[in-house]
C-alpha atoms as a PDB file:
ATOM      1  CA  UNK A   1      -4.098  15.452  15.589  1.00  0.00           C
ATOM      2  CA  UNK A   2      -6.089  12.595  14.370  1.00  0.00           C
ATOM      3  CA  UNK A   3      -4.316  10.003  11.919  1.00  0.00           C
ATOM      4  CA  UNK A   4      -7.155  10.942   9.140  1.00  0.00           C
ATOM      5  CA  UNK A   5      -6.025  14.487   9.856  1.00  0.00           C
ATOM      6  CA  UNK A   6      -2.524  13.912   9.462  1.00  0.00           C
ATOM      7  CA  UNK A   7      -3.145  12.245   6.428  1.00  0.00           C
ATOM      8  CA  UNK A   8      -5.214  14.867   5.016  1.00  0.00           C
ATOM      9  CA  UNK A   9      -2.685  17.363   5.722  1.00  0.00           C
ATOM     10  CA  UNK A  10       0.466  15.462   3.826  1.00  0.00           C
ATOM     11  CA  UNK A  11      -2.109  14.910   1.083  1.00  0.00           C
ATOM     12  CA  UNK A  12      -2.424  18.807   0.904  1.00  0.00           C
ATOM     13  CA  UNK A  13       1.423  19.775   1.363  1.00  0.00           C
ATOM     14  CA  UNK A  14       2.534  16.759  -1.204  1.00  0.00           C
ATOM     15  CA  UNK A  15      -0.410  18.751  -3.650  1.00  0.00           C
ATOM     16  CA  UNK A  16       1.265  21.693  -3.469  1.00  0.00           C
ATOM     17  CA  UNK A  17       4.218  20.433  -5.020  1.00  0.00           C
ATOM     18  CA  UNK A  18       4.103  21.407  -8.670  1.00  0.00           C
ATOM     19  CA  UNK A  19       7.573  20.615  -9.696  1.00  0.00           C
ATOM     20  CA  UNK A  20       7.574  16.634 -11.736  1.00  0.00           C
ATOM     21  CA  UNK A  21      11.358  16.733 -10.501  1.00  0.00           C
ATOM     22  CA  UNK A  22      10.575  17.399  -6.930  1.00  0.00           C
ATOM     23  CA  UNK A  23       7.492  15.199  -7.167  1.00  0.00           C
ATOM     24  CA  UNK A  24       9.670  12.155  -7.959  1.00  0.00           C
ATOM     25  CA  UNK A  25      12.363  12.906  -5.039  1.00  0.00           C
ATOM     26  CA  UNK A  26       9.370  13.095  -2.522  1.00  0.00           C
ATOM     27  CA  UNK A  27       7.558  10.111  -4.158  1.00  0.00           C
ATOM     28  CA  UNK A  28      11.238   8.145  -3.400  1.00  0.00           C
ATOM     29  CA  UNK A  29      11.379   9.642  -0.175  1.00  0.00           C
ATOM     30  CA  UNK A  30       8.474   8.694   0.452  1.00  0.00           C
ATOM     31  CA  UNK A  31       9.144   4.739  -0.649  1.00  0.00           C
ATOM     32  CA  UNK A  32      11.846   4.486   0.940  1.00  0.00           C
ATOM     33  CA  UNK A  33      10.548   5.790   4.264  1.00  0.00           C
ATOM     34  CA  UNK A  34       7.899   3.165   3.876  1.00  0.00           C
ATOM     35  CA  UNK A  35      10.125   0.284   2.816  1.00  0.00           C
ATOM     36  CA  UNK A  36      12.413   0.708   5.951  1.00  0.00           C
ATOM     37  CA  UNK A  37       9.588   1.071   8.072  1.00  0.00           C
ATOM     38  CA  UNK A  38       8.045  -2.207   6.557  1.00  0.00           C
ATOM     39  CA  UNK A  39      11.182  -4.077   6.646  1.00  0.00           C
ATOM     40  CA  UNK A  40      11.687  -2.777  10.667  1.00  0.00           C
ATOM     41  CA  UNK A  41       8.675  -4.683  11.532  1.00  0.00           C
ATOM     42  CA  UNK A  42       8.074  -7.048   8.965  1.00  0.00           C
ATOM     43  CA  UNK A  43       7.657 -10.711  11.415  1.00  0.00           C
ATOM     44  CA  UNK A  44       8.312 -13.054   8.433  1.00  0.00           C
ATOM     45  CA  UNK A  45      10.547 -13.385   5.472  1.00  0.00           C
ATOM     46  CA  UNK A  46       7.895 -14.540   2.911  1.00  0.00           C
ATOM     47  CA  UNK A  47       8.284 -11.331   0.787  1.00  0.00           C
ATOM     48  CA  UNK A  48      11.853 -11.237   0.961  1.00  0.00           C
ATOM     49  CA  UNK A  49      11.957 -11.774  -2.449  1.00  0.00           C
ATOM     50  CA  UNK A  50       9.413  -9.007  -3.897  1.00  0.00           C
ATOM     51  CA  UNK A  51      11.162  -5.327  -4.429  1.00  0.00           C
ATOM     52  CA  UNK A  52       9.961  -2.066  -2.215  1.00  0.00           C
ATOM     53  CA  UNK A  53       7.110  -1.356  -4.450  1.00  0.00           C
ATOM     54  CA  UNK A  54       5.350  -4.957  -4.426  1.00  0.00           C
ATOM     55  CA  UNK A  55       5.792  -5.152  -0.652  1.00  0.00           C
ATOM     56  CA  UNK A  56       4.160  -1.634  -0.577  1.00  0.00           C
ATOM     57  CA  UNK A  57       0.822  -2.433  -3.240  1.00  0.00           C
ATOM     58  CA  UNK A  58       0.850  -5.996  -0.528  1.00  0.00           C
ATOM     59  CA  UNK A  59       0.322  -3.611   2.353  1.00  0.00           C
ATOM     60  CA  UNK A  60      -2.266  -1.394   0.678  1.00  0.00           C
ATOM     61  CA  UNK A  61      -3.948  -4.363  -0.059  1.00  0.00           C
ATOM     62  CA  UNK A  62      -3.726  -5.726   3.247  1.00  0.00           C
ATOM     63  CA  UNK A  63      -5.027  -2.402   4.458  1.00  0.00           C
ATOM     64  CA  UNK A  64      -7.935  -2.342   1.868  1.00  0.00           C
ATOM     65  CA  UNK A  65      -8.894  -5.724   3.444  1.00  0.00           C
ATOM     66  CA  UNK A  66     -10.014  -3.762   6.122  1.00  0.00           C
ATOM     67  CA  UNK A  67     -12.782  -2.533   4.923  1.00  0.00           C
ATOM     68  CA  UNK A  68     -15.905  -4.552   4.940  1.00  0.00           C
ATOM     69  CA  UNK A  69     -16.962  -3.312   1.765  1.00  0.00           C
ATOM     70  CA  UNK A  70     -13.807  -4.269  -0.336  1.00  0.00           C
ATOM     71  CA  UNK A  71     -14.267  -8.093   0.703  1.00  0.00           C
ATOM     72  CA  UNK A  72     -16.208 -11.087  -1.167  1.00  0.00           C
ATOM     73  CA  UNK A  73     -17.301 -14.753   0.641  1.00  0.00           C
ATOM     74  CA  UNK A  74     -15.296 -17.360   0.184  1.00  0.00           C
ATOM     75  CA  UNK A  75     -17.954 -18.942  -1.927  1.00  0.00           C
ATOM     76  CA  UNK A  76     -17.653 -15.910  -4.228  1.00  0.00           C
ATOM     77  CA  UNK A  77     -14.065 -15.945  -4.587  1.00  0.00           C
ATOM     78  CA  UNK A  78     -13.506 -19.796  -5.425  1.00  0.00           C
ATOM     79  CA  UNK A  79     -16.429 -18.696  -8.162  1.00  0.00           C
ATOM     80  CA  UNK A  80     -14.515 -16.066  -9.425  1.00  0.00           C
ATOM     81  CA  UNK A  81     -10.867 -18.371  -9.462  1.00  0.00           C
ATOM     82  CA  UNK A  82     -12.763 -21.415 -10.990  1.00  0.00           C
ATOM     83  CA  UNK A  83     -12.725 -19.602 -14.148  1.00  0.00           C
ATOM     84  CA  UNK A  84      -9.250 -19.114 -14.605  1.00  0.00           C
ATOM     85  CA  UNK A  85      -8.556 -22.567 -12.639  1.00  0.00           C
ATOM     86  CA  UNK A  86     -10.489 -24.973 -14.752  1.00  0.00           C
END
């Protein structure tokens, strides 16, 4: 089974769940599966300091990056900062 298929098919089971309750015990579960995992193999200690969540939205982000599409030039970017940096 491909990971895209693996993914789709925790996507479906985790839709199925209609209970709020259950959803929030899964959606823990589920956080603190990925914490661990991130902390297991985590090479530096920069985000030793950020909570479970913020190192999870850092990997998304880092996994967004990924994707050609999500990304601006570097010219772009210190146009975009200059605003908020001048």
């Amino acid at each position: 089974m491909s990971t895209l298929e693996m993914k789709g098919e925790i996507f479906e089971l985790v839709s199925a769940v209609r209970s709020e309750n259950e959803l929030e015990k899964l959606l823990q579960i589920i956080r603190e599966f990925v914490s661990q995992k991130i902390s297991a193999t985590q090479k530096s200690d920069d985000d030793s300091d950020m909570t479970p969540a913020q190192v999870m939205d850092l990997h998304r982000a880092i996994e967004r990056s990924r994707d050609e599409r999500n990304l601006i030039s570097n010219e772009e970017a210190l146009k975009r900062l200059s605003k908020w940096l001048n």
